[in-house]
PDB file of N, CA and C in Angstrom:
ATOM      1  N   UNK A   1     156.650  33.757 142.481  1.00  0.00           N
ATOM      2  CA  UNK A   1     158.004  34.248 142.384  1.00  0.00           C
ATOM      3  C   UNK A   1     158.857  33.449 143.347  1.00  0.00           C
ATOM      4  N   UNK A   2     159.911  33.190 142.979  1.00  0.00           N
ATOM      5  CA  UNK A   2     160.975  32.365 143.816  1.00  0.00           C
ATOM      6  C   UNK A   2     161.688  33.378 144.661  1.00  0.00           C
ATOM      7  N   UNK A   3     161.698  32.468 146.307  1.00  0.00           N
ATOM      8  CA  UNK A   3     162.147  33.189 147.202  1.00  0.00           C
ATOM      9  C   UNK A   3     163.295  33.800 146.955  1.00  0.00           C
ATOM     10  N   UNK A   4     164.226  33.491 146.466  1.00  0.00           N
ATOM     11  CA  UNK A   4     165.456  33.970 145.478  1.00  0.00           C
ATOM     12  C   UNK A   4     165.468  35.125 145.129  1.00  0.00           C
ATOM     13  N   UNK A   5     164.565  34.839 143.574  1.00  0.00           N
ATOM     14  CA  UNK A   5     164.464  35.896 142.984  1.00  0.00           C
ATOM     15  C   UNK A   5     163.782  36.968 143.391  1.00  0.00           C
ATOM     16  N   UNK A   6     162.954  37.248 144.655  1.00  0.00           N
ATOM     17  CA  UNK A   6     162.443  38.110 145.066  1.00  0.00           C
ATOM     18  C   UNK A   6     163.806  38.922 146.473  1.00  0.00           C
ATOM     19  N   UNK A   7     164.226  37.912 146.658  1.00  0.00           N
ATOM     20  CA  UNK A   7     165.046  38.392 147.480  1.00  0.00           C
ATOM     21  C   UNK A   7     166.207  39.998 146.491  1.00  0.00           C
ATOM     22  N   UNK A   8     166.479  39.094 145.762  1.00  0.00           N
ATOM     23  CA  UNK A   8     167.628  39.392 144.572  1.00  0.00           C
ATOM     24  C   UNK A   8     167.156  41.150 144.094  1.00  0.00           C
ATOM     25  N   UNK A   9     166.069  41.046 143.844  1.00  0.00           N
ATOM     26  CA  UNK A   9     165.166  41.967 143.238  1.00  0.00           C
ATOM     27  C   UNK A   9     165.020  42.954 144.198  1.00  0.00           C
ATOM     28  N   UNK A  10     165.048  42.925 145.566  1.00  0.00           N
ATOM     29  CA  UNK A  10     164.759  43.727 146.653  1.00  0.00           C
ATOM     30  C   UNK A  10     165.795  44.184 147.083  1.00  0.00           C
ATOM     31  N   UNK A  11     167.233  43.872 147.092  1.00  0.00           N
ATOM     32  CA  UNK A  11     168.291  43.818 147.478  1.00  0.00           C
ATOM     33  C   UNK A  11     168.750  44.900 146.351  1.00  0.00           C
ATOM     34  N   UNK A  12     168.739  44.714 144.946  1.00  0.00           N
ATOM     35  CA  UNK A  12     169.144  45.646 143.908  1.00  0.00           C
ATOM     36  C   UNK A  12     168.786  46.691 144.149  1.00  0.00           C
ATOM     37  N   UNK A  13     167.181  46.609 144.376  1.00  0.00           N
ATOM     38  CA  UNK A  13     166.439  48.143 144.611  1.00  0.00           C
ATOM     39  C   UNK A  13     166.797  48.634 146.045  1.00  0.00           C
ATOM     40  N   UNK A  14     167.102  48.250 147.053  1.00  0.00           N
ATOM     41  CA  UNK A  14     167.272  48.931 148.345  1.00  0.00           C
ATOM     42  C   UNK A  14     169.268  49.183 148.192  1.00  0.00           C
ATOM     43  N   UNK A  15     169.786  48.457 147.352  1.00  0.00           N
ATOM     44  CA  UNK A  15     171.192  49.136 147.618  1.00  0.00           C
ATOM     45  C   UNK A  15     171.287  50.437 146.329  1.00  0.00           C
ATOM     46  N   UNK A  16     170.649  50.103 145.270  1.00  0.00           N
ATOM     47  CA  UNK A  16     170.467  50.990 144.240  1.00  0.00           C
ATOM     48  C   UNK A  16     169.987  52.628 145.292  1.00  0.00           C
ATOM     49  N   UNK A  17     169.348  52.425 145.897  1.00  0.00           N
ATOM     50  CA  UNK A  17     168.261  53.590 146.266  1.00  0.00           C
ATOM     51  C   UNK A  17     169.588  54.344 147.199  1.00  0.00           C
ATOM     52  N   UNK A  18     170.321  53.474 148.035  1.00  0.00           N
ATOM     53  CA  UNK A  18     171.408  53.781 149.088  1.00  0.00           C
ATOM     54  C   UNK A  18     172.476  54.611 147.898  1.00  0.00           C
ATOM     55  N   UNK A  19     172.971  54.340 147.067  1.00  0.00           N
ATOM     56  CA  UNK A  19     173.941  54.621 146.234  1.00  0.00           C
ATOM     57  C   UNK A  19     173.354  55.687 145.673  1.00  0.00           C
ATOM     58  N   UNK A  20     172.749  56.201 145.380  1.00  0.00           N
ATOM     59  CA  UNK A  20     172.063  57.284 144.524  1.00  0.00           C
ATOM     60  C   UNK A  20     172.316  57.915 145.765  1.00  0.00           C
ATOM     61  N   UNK A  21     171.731  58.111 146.525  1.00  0.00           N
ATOM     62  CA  UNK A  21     171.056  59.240 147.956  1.00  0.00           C
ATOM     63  C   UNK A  21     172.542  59.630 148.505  1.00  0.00           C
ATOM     64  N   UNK A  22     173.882  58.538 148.469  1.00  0.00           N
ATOM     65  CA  UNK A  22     174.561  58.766 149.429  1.00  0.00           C
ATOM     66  C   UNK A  22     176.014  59.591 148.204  1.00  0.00           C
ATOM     67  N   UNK A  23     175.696  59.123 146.773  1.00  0.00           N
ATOM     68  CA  UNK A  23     175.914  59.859 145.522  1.00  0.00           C
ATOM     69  C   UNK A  23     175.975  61.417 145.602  1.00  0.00           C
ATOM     70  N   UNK A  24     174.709  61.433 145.552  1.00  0.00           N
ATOM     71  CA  UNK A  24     174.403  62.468 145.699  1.00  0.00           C
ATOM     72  C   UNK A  24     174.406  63.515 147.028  1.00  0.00           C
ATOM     73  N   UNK A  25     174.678  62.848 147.993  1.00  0.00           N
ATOM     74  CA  UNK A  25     175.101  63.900 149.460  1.00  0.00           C
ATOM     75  C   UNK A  25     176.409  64.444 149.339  1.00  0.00           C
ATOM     76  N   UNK A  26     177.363  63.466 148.466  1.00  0.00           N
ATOM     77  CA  UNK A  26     178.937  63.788 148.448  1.00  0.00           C
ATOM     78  C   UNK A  26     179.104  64.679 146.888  1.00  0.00           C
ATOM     79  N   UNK A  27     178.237  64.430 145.943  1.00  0.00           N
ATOM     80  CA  UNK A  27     178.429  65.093 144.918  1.00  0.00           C
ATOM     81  C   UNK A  27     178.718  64.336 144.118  1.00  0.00           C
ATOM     82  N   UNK A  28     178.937  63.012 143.649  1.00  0.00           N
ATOM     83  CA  UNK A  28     179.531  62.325 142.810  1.00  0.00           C
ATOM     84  C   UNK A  28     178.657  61.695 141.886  1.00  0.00           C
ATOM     85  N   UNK A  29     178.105  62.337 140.472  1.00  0.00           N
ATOM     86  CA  UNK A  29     176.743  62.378 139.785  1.00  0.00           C
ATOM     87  C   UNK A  29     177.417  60.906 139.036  1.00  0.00           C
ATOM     88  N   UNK A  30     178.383  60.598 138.895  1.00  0.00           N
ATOM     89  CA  UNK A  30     178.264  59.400 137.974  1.00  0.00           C
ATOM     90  C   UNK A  30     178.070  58.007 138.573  1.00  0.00           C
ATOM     91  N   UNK A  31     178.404  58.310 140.386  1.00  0.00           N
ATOM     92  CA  UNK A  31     178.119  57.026 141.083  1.00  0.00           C
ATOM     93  C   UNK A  31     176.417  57.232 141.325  1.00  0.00           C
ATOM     94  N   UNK A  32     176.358  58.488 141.478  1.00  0.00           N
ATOM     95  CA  UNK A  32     174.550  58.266 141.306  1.00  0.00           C
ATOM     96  C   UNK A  32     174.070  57.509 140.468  1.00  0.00           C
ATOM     97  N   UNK A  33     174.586  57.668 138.827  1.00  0.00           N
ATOM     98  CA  UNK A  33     173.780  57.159 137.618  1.00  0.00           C
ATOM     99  C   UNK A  33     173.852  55.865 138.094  1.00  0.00           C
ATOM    100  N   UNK A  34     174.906  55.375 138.617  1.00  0.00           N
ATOM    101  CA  UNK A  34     174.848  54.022 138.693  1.00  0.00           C
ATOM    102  C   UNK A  34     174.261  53.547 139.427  1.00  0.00           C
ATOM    103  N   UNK A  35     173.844  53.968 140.883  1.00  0.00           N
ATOM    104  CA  UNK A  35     172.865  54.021 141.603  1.00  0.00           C
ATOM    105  C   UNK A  35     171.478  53.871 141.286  1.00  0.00           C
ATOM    106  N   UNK A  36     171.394  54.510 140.125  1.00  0.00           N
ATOM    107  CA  UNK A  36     169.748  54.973 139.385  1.00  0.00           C
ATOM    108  C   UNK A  36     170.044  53.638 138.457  1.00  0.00           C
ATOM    109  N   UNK A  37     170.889  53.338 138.201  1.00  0.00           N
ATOM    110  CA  UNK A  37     170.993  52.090 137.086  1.00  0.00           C
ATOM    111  C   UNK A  37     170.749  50.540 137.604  1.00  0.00           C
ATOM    112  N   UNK A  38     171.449  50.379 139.328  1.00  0.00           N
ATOM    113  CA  UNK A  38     170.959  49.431 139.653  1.00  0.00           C
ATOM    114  C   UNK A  38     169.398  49.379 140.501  1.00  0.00           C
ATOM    115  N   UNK A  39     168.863  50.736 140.854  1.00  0.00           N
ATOM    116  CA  UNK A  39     167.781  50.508 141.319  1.00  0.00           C
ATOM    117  C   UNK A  39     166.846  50.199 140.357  1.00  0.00           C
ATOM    118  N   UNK A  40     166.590  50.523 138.809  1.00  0.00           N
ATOM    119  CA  UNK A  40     165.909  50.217 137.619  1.00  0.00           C
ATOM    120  C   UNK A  40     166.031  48.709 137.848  1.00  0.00           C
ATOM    121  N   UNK A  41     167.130  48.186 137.513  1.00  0.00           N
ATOM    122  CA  UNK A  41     167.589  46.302 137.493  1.00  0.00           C
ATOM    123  C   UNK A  41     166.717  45.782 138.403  1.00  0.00           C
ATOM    124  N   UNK A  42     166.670  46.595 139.713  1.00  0.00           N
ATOM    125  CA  UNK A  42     165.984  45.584 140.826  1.00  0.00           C
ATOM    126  C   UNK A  42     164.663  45.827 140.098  1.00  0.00           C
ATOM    127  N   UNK A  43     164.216  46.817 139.532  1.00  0.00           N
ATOM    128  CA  UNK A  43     162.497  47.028 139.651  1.00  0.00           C
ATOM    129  C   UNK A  43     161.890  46.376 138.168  1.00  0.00           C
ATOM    130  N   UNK A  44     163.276  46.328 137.698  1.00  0.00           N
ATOM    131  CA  UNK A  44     162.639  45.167 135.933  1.00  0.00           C
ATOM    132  C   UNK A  44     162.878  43.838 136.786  1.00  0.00           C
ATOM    133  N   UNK A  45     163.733  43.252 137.244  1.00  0.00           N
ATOM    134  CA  UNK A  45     163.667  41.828 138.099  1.00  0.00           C
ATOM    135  C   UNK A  45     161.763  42.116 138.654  1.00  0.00           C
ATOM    136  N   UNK A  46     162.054  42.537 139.390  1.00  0.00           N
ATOM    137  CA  UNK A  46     160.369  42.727 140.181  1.00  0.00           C
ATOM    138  C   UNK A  46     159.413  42.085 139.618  1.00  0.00           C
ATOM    139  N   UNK A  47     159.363  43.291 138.120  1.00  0.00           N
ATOM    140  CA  UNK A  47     158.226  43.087 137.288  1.00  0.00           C
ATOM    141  C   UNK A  47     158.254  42.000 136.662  1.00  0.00           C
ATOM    142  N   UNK A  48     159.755  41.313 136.105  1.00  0.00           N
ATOM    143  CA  UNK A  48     159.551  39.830 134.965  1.00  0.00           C
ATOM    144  C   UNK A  48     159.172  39.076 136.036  1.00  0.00           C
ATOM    145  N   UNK A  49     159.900  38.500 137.381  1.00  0.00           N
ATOM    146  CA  UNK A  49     158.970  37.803 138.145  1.00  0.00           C
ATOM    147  C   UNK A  49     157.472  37.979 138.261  1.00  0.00           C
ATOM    148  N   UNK A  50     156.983  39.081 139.035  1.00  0.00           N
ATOM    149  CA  UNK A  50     155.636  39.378 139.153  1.00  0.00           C
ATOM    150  C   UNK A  50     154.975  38.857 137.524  1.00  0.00           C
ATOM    151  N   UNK A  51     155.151  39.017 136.449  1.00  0.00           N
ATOM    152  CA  UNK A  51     154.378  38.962 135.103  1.00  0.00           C
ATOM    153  C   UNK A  51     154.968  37.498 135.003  1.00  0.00           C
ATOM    154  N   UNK A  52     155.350  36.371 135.229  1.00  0.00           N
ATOM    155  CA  UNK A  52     155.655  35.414 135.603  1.00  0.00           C
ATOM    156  C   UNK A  52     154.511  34.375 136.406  1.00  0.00           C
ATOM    157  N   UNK A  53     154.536  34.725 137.834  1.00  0.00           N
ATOM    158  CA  UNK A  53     153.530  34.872 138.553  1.00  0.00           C
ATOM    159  C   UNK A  53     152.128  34.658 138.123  1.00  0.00           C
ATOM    160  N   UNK A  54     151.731  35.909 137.502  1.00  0.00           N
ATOM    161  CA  UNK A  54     150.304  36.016 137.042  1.00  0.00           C
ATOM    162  C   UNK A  54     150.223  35.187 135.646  1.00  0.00           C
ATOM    163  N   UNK A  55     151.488  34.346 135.018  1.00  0.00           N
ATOM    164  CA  UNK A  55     150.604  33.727 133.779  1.00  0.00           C
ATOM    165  C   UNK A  55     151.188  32.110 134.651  1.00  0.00           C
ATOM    166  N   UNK A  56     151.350  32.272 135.686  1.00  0.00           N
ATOM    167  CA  UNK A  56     151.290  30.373 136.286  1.00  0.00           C
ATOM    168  C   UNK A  56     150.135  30.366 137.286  1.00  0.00           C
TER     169      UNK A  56
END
């Protein structure tokens, strides 16, 4: 996996995870979804790298 794209991928999922949690402390369910929407992005990045990876 390229240092990049792993970076990229980690960054989605750790601000995704922040946005949901901090969503949800104030009440605001649609900035959650989006929250829940970019932490998914980081964790499909993850996986196409990782399955990448294992066929090089």
């Amino acid at each position: 996996m390229g240092t990049g794209e792993k970076i990229k991928a980690e960054v989605e999922r750790v601000t995704g995870r922040a946005v949901k949690k901090a969503a949800h402390a104030i009440g605001k369910e649609t900035l959650a979804a989006k929250g829940v929407a970019l932490e998914a992005r980081g964790n499909a990045r993850r996986v196409k790298e990782r399955g990448k990876d294992a066929l090089s």
